[in-house]
PDB file of N, CA and C in Angstrom:
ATOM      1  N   UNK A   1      -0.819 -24.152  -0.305  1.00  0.00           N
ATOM      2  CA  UNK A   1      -1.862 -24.071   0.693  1.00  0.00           C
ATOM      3  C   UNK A   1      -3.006 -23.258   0.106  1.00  0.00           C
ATOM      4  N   UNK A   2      -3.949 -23.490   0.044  1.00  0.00           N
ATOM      5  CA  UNK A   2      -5.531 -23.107  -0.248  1.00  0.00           C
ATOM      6  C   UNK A   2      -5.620 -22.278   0.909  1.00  0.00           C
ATOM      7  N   UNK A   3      -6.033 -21.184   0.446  1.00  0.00           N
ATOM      8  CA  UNK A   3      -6.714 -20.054   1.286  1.00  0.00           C
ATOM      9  C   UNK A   3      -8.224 -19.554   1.309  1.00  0.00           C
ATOM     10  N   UNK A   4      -9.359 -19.629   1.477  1.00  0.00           N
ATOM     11  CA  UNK A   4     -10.331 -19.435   1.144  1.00  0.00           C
ATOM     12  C   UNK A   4     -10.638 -17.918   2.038  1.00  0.00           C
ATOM     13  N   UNK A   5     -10.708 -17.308   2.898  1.00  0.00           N
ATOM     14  CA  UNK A   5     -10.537 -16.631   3.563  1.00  0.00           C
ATOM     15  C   UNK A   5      -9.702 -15.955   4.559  1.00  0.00           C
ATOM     16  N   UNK A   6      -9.245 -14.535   4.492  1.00  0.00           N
ATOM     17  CA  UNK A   6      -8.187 -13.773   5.146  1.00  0.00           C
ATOM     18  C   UNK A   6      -8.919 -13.469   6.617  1.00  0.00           C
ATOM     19  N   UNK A   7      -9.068 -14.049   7.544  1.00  0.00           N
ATOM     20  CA  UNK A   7      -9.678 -12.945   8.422  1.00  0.00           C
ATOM     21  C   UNK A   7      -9.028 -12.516   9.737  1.00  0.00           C
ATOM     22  N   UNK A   8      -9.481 -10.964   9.725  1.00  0.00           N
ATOM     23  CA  UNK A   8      -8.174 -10.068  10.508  1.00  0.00           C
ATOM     24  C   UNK A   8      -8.891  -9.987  11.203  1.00  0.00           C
ATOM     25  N   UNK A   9      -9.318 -10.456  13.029  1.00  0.00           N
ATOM     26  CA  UNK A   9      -9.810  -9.688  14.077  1.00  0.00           C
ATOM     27  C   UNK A   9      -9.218  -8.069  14.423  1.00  0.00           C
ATOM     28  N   UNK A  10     -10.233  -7.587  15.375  1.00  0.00           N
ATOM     29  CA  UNK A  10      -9.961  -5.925  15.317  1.00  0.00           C
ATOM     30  C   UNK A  10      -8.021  -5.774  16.072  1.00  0.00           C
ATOM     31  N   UNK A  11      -8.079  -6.672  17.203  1.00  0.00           N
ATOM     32  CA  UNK A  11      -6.983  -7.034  17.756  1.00  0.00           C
ATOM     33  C   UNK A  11      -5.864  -7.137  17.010  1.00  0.00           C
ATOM     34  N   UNK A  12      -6.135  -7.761  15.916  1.00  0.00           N
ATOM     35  CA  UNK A  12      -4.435  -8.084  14.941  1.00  0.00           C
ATOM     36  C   UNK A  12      -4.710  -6.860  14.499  1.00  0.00           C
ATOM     37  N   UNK A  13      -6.027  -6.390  13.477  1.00  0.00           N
ATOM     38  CA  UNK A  13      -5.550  -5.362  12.824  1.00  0.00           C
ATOM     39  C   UNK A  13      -5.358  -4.155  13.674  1.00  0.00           C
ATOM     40  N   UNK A  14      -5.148  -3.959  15.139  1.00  0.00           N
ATOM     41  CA  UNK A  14      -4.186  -3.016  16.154  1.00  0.00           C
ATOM     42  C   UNK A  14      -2.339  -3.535  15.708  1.00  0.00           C
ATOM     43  N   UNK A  15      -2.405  -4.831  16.388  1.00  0.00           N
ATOM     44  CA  UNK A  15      -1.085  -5.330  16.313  1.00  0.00           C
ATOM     45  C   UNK A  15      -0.237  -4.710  15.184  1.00  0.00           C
ATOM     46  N   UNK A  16      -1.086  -4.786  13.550  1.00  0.00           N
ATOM     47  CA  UNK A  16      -0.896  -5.053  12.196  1.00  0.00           C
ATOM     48  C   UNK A  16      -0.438  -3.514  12.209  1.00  0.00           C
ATOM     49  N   UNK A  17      -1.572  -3.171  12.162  1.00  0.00           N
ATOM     50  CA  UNK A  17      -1.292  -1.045  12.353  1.00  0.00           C
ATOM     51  C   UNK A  17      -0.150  -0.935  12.709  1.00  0.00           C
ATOM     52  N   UNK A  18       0.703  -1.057  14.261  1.00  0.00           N
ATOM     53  CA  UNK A  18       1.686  -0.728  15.374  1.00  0.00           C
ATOM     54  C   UNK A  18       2.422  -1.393  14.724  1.00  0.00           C
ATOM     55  N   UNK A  19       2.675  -2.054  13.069  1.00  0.00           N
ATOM     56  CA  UNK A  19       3.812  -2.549  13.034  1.00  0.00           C
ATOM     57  C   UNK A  19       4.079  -1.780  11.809  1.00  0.00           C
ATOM     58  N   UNK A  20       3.045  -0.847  11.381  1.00  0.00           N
ATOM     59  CA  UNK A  20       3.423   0.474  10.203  1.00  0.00           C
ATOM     60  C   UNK A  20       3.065  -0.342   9.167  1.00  0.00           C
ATOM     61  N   UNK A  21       1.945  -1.129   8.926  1.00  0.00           N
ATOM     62  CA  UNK A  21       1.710  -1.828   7.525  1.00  0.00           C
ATOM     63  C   UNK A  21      -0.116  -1.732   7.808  1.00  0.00           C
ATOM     64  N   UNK A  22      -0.016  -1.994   6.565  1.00  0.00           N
ATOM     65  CA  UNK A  22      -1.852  -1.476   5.903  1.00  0.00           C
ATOM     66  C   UNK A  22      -2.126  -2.771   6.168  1.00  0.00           C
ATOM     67  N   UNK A  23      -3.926  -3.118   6.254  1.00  0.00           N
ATOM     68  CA  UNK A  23      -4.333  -4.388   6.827  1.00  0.00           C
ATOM     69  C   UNK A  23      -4.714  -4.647   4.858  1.00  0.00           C
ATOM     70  N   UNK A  24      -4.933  -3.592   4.012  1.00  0.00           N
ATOM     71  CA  UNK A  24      -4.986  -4.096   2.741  1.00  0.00           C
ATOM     72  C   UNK A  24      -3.344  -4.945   2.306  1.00  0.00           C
ATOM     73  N   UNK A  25      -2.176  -4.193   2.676  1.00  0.00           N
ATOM     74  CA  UNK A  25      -1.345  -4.962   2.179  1.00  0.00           C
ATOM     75  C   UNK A  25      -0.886  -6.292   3.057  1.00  0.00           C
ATOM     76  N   UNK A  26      -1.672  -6.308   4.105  1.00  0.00           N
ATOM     77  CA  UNK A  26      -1.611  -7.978   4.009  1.00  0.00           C
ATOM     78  C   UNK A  26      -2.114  -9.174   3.631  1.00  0.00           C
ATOM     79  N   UNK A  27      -3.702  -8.575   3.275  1.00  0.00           N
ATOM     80  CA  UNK A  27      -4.415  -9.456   2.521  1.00  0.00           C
ATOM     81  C   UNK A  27      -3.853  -9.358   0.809  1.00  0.00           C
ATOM     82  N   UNK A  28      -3.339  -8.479   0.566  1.00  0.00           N
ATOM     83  CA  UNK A  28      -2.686  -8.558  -1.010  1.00  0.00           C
ATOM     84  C   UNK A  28      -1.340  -9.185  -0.997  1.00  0.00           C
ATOM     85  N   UNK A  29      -0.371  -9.493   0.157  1.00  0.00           N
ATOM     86  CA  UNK A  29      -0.067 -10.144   0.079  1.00  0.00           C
ATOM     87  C   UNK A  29      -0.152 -11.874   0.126  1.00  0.00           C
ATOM     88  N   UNK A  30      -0.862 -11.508   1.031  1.00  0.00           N
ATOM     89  CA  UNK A  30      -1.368 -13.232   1.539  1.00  0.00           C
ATOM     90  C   UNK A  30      -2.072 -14.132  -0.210  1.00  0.00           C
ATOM     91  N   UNK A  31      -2.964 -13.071  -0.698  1.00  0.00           N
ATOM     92  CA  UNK A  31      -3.502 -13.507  -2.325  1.00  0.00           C
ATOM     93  C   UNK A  31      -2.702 -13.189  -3.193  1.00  0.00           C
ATOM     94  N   UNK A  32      -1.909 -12.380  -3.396  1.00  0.00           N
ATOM     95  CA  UNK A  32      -1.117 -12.586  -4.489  1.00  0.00           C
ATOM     96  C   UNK A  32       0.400 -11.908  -4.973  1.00  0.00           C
ATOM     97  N   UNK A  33       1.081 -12.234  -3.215  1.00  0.00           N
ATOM     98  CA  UNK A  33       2.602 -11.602  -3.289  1.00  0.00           C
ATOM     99  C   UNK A  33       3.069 -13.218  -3.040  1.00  0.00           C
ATOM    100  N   UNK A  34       2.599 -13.966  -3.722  1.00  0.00           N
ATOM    101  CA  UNK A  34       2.950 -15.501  -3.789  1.00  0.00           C
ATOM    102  C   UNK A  34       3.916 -16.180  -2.302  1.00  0.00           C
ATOM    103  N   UNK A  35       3.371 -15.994  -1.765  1.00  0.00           N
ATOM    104  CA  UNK A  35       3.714 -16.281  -0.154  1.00  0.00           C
ATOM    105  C   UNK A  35       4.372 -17.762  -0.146  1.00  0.00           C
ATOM    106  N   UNK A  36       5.102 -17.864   0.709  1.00  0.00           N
ATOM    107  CA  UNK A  36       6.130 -19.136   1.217  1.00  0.00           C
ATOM    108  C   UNK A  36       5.299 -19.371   2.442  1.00  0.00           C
ATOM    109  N   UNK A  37       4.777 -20.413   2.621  1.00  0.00           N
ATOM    110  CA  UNK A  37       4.505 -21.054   3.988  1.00  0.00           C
ATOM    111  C   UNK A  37       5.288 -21.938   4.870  1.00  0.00           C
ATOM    112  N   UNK A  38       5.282 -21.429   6.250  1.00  0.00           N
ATOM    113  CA  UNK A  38       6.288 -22.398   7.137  1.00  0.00           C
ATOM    114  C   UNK A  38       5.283 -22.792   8.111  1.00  0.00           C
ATOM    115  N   UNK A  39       5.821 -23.445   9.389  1.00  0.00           N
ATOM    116  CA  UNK A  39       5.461 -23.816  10.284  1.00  0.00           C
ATOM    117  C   UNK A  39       5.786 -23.253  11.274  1.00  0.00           C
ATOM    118  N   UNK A  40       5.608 -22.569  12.629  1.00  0.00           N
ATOM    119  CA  UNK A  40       6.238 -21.761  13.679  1.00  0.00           C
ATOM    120  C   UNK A  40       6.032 -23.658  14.748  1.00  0.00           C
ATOM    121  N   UNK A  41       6.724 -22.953  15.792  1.00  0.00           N
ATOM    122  CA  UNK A  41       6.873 -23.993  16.891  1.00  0.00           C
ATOM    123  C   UNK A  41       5.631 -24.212  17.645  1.00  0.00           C
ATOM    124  N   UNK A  42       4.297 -22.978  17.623  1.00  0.00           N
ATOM    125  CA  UNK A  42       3.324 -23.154  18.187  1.00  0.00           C
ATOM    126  C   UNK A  42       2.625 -23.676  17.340  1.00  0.00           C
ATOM    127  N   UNK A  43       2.870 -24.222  16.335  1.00  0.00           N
ATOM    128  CA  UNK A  43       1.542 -24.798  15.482  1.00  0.00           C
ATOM    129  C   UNK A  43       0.921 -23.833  14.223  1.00  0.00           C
ATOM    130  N   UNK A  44       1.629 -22.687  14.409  1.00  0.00           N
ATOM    131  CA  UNK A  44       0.708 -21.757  13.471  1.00  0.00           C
ATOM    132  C   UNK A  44       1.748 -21.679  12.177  1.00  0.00           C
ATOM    133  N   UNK A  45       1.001 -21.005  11.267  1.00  0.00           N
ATOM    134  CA  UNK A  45       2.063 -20.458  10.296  1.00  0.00           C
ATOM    135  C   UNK A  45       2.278 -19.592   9.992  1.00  0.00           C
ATOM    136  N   UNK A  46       3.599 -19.278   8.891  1.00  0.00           N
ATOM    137  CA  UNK A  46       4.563 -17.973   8.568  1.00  0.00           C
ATOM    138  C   UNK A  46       3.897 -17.917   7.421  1.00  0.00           C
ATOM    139  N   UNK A  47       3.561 -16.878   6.994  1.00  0.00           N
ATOM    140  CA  UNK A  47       3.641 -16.445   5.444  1.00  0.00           C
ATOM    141  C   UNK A  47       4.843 -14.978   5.291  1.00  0.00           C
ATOM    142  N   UNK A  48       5.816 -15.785   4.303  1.00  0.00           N
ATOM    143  CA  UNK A  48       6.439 -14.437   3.901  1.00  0.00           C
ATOM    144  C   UNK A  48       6.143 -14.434   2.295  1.00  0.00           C
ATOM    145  N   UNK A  49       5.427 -12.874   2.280  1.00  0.00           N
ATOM    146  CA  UNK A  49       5.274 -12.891   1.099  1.00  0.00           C
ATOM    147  C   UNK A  49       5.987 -11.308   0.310  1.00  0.00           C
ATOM    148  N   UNK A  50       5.803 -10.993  -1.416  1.00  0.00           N
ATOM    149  CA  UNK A  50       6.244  -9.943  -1.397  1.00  0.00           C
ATOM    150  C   UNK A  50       5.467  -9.773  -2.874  1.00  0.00           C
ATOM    151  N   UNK A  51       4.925  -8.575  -2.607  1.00  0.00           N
ATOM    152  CA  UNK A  51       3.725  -8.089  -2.733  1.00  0.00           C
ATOM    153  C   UNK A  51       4.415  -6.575  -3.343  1.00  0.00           C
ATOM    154  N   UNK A  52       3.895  -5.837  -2.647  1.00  0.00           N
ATOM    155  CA  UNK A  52       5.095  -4.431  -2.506  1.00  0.00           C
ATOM    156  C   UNK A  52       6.099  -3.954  -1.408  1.00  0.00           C
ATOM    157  N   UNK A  53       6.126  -4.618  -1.235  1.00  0.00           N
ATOM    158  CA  UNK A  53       7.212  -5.468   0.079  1.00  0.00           C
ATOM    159  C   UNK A  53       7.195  -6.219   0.645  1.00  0.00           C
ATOM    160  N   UNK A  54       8.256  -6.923   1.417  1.00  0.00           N
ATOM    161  CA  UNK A  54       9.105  -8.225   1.971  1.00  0.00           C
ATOM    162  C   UNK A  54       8.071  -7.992   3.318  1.00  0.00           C
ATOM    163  N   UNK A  55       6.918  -8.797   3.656  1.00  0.00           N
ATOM    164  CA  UNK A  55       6.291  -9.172   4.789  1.00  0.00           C
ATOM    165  C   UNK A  55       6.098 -10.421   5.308  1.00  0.00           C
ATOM    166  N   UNK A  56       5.845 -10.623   6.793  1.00  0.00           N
ATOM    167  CA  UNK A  56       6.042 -12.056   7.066  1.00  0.00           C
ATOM    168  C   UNK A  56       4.604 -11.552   8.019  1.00  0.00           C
ATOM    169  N   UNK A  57       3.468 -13.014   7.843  1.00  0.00           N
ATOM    170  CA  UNK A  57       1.925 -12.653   8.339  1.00  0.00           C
ATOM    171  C   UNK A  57       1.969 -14.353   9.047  1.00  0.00           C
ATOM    172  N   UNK A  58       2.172 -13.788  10.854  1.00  0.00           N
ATOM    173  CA  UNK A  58       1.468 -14.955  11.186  1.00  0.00           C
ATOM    174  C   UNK A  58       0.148 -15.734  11.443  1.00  0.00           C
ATOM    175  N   UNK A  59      -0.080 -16.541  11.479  1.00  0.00           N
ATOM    176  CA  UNK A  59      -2.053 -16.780  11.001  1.00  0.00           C
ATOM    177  C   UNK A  59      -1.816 -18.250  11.512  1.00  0.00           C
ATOM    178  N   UNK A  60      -3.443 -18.769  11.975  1.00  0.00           N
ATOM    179  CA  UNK A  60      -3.707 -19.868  12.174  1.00  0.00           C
ATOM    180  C   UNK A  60      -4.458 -21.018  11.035  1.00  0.00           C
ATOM    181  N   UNK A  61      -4.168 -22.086  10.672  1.00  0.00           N
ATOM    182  CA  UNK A  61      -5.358 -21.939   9.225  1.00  0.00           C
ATOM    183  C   UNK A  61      -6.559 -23.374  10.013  1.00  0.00           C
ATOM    184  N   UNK A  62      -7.304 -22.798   9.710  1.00  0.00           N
ATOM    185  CA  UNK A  62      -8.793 -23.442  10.432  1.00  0.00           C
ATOM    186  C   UNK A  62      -9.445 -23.325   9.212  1.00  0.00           C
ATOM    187  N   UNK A  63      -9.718 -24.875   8.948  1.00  0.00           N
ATOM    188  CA  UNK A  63     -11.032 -24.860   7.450  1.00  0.00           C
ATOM    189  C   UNK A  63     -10.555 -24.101   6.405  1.00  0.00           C
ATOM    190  N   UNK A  64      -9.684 -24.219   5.760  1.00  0.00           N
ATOM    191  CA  UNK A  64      -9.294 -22.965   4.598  1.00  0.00           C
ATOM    192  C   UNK A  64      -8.843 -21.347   5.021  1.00  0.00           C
ATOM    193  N   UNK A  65      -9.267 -21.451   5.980  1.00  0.00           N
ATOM    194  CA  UNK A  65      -9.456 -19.984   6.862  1.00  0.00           C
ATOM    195  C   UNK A  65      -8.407 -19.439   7.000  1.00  0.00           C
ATOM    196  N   UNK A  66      -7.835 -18.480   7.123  1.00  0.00           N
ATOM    197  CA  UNK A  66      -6.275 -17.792   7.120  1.00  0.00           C
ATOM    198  C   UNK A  66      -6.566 -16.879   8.457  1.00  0.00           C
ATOM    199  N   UNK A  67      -6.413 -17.192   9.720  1.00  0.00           N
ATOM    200  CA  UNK A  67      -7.018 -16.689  10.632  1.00  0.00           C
ATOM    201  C   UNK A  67      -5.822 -15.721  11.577  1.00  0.00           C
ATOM    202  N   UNK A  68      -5.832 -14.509  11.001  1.00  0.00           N
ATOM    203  CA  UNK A  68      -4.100 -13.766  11.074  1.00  0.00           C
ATOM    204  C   UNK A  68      -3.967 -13.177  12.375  1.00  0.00           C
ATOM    205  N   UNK A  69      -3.038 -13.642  13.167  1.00  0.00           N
ATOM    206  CA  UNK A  69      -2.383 -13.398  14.190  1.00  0.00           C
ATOM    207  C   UNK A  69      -2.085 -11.812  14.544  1.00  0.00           C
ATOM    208  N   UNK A  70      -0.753 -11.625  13.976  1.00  0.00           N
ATOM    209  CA  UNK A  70       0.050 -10.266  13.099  1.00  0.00           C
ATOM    210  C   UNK A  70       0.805 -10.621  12.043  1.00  0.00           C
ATOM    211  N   UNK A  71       0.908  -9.536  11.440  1.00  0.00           N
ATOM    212  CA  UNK A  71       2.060  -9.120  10.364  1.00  0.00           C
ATOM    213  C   UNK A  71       2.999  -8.295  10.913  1.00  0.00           C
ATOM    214  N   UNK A  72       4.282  -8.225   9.867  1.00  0.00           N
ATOM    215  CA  UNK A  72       5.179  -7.510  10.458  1.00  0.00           C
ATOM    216  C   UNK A  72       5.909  -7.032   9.126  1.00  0.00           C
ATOM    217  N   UNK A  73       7.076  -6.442   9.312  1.00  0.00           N
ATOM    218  CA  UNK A  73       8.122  -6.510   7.897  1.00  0.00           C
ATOM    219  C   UNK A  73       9.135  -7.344   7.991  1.00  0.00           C
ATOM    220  N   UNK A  74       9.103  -8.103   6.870  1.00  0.00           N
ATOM    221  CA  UNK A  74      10.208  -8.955   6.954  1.00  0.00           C
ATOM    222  C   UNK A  74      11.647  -8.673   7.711  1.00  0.00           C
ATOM    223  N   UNK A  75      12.603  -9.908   8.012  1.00  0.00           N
ATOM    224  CA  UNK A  75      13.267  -9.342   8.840  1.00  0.00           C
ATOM    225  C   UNK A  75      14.219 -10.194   7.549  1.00  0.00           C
ATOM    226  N   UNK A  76      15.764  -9.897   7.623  1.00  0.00           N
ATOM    227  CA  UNK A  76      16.355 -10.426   6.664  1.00  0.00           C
ATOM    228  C   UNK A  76      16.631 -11.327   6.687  1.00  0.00           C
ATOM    229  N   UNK A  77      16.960 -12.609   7.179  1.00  0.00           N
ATOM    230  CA  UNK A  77      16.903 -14.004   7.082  1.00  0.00           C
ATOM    231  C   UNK A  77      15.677 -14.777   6.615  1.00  0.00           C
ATOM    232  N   UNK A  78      14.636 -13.993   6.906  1.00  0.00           N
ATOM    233  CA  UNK A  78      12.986 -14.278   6.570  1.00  0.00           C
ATOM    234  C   UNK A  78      13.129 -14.214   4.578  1.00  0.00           C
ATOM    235  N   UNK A  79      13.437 -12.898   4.315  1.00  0.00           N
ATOM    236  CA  UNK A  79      13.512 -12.344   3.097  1.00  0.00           C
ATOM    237  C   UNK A  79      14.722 -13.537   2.444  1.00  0.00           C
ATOM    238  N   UNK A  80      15.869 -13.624   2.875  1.00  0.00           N
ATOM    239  CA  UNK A  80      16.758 -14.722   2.207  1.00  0.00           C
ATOM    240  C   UNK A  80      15.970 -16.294   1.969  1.00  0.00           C
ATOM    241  N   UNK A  81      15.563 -16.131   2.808  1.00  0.00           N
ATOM    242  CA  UNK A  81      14.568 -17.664   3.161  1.00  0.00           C
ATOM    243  C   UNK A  81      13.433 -17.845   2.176  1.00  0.00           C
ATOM    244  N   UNK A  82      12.927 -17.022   1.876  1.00  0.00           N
ATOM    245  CA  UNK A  82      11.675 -16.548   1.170  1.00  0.00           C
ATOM    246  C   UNK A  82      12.795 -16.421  -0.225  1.00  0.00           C
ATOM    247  N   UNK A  83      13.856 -15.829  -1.084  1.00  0.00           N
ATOM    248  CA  UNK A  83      14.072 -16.162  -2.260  1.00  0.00           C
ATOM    249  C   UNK A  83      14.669 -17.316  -2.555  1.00  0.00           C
ATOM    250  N   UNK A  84      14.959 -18.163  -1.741  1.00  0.00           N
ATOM    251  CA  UNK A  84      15.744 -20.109  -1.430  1.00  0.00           C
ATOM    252  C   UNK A  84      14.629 -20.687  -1.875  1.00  0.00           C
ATOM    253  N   UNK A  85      13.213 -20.416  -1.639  1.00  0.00           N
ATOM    254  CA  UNK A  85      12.091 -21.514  -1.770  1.00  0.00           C
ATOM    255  C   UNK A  85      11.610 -21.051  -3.292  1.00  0.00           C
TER     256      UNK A  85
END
């Protein structure tokens, strides 16, 4: 998936904060903790990536756009899932 832009409204990066992760380490993950993309049931997608740690960033993608929901820390089935692909 082509990413041309990360963009964090002030809202996620609250969400992003309250989940104890830097809004830099999700854009360093999203570019270059070589992320696994899924599909969620609403249409959006998973990125689990690992970067300097096991994170999973949900986002909408509009036009190249990486339009991020929240992030979180991986949870362990996420992380197993993420070394399978």
């Amino acid at each position: 998936m082509k990413i041309r832009r990360i963009i964090i409204e002030e809202l996620a990066q609250e969400k992003i904060l309250g989940h104890g992760l830097e809004i830099v380490e999700v854009e360093n993950g999203m570019l270059f903790g070589n992320p696994k993309f899924l599909n969620d049931r609403y249409g959006r997608y998973l990125a689990i990536t690992h970067h300097n740690r096991y994170i999973t960033v949900v986002f909408e993608y509009i036009n190249l756009d990486a339009h991020v929901i929240t992030a979180y820390k991986s949870s362990d089935w996420q992380i197993i899932l993420y070394k399978r692909k």
